[in-house]
Protein backbone atom coordinates (compact mmCIF):
# COMPACT_ATOMS: atom_id res chain seq x y z
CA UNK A 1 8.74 -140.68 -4.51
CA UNK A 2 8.01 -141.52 -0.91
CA UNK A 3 7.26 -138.97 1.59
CA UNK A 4 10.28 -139.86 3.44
CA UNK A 5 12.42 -138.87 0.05
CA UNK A 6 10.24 -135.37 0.07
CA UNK A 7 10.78 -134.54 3.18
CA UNK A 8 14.55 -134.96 3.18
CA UNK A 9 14.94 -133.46 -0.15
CA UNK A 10 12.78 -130.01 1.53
CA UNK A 11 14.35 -129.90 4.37
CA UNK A 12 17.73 -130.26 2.94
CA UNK A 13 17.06 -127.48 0.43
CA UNK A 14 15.71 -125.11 3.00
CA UNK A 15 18.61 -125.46 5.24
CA UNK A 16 15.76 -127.35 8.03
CA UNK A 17 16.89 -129.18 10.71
CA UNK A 18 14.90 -132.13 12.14
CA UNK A 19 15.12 -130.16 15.81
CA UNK A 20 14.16 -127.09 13.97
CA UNK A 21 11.27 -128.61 12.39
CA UNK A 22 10.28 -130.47 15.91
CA UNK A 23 10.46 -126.84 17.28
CA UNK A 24 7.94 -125.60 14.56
CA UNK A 25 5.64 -128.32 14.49
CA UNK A 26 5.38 -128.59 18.50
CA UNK A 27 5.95 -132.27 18.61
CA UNK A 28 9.42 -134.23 19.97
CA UNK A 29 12.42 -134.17 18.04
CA UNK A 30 12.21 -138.14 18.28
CA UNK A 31 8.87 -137.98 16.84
CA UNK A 32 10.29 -136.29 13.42
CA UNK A 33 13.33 -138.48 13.46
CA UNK A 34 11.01 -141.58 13.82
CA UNK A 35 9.53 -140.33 10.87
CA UNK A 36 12.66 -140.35 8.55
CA UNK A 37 13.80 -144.43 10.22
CA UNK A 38 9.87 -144.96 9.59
CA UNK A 39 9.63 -146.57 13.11
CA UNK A 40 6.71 -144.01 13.52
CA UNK A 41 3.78 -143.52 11.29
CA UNK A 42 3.35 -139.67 11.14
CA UNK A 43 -0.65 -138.45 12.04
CA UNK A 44 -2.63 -136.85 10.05
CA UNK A 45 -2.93 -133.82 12.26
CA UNK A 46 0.86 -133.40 12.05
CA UNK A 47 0.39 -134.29 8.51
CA UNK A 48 -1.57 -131.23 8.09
CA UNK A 49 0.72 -128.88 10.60
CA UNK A 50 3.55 -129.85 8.56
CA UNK A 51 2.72 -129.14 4.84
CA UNK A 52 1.31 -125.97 6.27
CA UNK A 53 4.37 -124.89 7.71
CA UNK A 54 6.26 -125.98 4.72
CA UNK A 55 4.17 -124.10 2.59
CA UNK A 56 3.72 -127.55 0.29
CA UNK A 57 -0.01 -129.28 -0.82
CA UNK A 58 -1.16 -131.96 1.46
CA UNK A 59 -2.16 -133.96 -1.55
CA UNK A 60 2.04 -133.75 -2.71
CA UNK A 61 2.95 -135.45 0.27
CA UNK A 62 0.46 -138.16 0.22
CA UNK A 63 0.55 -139.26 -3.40
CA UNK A 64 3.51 -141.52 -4.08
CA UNK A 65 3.52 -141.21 -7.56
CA UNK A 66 4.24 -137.14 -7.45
CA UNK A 67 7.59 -135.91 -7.64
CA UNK A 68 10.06 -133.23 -6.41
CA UNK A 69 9.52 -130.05 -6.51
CA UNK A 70 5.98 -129.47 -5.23
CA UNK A 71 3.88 -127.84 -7.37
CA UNK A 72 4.19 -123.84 -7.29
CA UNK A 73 7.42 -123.86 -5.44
CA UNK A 74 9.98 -121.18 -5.55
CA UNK A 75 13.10 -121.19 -6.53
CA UNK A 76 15.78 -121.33 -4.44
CA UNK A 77 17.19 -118.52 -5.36
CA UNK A 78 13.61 -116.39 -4.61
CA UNK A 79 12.96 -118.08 -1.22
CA UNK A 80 13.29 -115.47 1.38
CA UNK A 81 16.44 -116.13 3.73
CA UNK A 82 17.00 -114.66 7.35
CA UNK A 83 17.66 -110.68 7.28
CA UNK A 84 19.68 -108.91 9.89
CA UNK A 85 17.30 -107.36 11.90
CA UNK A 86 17.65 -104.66 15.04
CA UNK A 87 15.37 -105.90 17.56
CA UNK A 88 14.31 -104.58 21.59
CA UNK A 89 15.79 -105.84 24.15
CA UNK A 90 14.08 -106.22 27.18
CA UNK A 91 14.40 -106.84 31.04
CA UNK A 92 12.88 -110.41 32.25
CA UNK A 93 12.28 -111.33 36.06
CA UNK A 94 10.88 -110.50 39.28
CA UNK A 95 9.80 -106.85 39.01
CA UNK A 96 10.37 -106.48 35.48
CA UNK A 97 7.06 -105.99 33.31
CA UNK A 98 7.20 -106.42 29.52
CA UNK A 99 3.61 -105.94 27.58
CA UNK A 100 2.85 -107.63 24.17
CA UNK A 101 -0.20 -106.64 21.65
CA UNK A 102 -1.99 -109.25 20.18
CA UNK A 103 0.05 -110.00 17.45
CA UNK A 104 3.52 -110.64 20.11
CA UNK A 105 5.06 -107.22 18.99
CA UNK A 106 6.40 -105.80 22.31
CA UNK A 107 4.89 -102.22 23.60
CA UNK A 108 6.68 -99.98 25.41
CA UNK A 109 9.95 -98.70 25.57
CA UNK A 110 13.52 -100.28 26.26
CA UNK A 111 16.02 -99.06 28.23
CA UNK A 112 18.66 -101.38 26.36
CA UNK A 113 20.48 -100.91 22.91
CA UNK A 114 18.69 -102.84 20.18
CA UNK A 115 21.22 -106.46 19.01
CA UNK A 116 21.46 -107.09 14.87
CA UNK A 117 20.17 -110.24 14.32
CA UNK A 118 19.76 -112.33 11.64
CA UNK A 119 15.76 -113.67 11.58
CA UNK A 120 13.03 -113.65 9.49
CA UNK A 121 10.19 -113.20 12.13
CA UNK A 122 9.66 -109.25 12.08
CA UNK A 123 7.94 -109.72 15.83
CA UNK A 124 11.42 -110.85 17.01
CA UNK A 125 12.80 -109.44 20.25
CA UNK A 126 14.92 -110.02 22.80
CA UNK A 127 15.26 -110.49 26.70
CA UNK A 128 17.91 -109.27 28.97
CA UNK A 129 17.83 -112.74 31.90
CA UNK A 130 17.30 -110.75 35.34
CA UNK A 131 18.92 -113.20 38.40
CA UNK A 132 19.68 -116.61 37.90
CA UNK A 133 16.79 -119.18 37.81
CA UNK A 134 17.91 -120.02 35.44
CA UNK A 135 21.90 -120.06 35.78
CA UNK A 136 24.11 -122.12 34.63
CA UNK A 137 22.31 -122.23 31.16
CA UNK A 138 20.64 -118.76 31.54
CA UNK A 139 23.05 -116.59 34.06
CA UNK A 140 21.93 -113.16 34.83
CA UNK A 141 22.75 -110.61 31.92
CA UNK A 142 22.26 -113.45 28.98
CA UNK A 143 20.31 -111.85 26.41
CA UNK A 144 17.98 -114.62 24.76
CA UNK A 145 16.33 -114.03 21.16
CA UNK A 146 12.36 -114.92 21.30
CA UNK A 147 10.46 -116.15 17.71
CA UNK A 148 7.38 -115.30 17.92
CA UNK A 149 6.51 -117.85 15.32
CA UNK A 150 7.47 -120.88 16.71
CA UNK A 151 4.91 -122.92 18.59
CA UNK A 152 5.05 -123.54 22.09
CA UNK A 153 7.20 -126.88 22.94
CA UNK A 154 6.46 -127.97 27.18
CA UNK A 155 8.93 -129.58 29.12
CA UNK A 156 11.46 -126.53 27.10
CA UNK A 157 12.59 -122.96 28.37
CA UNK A 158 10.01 -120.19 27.78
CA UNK A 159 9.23 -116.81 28.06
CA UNK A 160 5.54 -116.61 29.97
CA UNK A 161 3.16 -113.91 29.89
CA UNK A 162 0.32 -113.87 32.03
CA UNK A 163 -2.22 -112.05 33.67
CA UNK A 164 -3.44 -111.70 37.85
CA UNK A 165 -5.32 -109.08 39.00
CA UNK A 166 -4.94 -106.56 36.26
CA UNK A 167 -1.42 -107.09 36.22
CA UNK A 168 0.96 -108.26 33.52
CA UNK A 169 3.63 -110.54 34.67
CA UNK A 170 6.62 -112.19 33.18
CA UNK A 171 9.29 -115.03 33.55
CA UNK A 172 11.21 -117.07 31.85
CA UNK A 173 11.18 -120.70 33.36
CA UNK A 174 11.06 -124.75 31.99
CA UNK A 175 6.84 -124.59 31.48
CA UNK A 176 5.26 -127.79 31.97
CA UNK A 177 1.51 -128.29 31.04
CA UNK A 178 -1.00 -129.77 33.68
CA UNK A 179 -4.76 -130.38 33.21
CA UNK A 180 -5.69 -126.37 34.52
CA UNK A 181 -1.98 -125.11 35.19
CA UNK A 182 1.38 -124.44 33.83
CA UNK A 183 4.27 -125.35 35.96
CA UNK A 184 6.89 -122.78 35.74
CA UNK A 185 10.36 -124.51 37.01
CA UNK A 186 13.55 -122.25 37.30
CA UNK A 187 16.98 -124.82 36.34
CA UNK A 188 18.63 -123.16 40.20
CA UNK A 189 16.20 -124.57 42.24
CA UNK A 190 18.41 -123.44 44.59
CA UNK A 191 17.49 -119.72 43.61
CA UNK A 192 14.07 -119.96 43.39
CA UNK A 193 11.27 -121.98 44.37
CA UNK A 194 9.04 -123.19 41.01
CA UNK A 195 5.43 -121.57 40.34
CA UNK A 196 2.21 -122.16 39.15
CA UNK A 197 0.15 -120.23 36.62
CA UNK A 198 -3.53 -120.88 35.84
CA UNK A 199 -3.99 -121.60 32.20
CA UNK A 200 -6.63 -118.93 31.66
CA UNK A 201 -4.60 -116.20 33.24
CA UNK A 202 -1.83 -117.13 30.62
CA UNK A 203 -1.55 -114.39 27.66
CA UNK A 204 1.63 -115.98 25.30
CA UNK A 205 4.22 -118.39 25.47
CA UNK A 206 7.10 -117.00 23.94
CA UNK A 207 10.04 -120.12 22.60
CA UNK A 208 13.52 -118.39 22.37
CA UNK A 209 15.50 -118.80 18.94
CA UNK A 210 18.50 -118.43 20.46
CA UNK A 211 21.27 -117.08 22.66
CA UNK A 212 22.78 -113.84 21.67
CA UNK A 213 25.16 -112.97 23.95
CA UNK A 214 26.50 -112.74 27.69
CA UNK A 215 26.54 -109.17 29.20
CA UNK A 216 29.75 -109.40 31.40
């Protein structure tokens, strides 16, 4: 069985999409779609990210002669699904301050009722969008869901948290990677002007999960 065949056949079992699985692995959706056309070779690195995340032996994916199911996989019917989940929610913006631990839980209080959410990452929380940066996508009062395991993708929305003079700060902006810097770009450049963050004062990167609702 080729590892094009496993891959579909774990995916499709897990209920996995390809941008879902981009999203996790922190490489382009084209990149995972050029693996299943096999226009594009995947790396080992990936290679590695990806039977880790899957939870599958390296060795299974590599050896052409092993087939499906990997060995010491559950069944479907014990494989943990997404559990509705109350979660924070948050203010995000100029002025607002949100603090994380180490782990991404949130600390502090919320002035906000908690949303029920389906998720499986217990860290989960949510953001209230302050002004609009970020408008039309993001309009002021959106409240955005944030995964605290999914890897950072640049060039996508995300929350930042960083650091300047003692001070935590945080925004939710496009974040594009230079060599020392993160560019933070708002999509209403007509609302704000975009900003730059030094890499070391940056704490997390935060991708959202998904859009919850619209406070009217």
């Amino acid at each position: 069985m080729t590892f094009r065949q496993k891959l579909l056949l774990l995916l499709k079992e897990r209920g996995i999409t390809q941008r879902q699985l981009a999203d996790r692995l922190g490489v382009r959706q084209g990149t995972v779609s050029g693996w299943f056309t096999g226009r594009q070779r995947i790396r080992a690195r990936n290679l590695s990210k990806l039977a880790s995340e899957l939870d599958v032996p390296l060795e299974w994916f590599t050896d052409d002669a092993a087939d499906y199911p990997p060995p010491g996989a559950r069944p479907k019917s014990e494989q943990s699904e997404p559990r509705f989940r109350l979660i924070p929610v948050f203010d995000v913006g100029a002025g607002y301050r949100v603090s994380y631990d180490d782990a991404g839980r949130v600390v502090g209080d919320s002035e906000h009722e908690p949303v029920l959410v389906a998720i499986r990452d217990q860290n989960a929380f949510a953001c209230e969008i302050r002004g609009n940066s970020m408008a039309p996508t993001y309009p002021q009062g959106t409240v955005v869901v944030f995964d605290t395991t999914l890897k950072p993708v640049f060039g996508k929305p995300m929350l930042v948290i960083w650091e300047e003079d003692g001070i935590q700060h945080s925004s939710f902006k496009v974040v594009y990677e230079a060599e020392t810097e993160l560019r933070l770009v708002p999509l209403n450049a007509e609302e704000e002007r975009e900003k730059t963050v030094k890499k070391a004062a940056v704490r997390r990167l935060f991708m959202p999960r998904y859009l919850i609702l619209r406070i009217a």
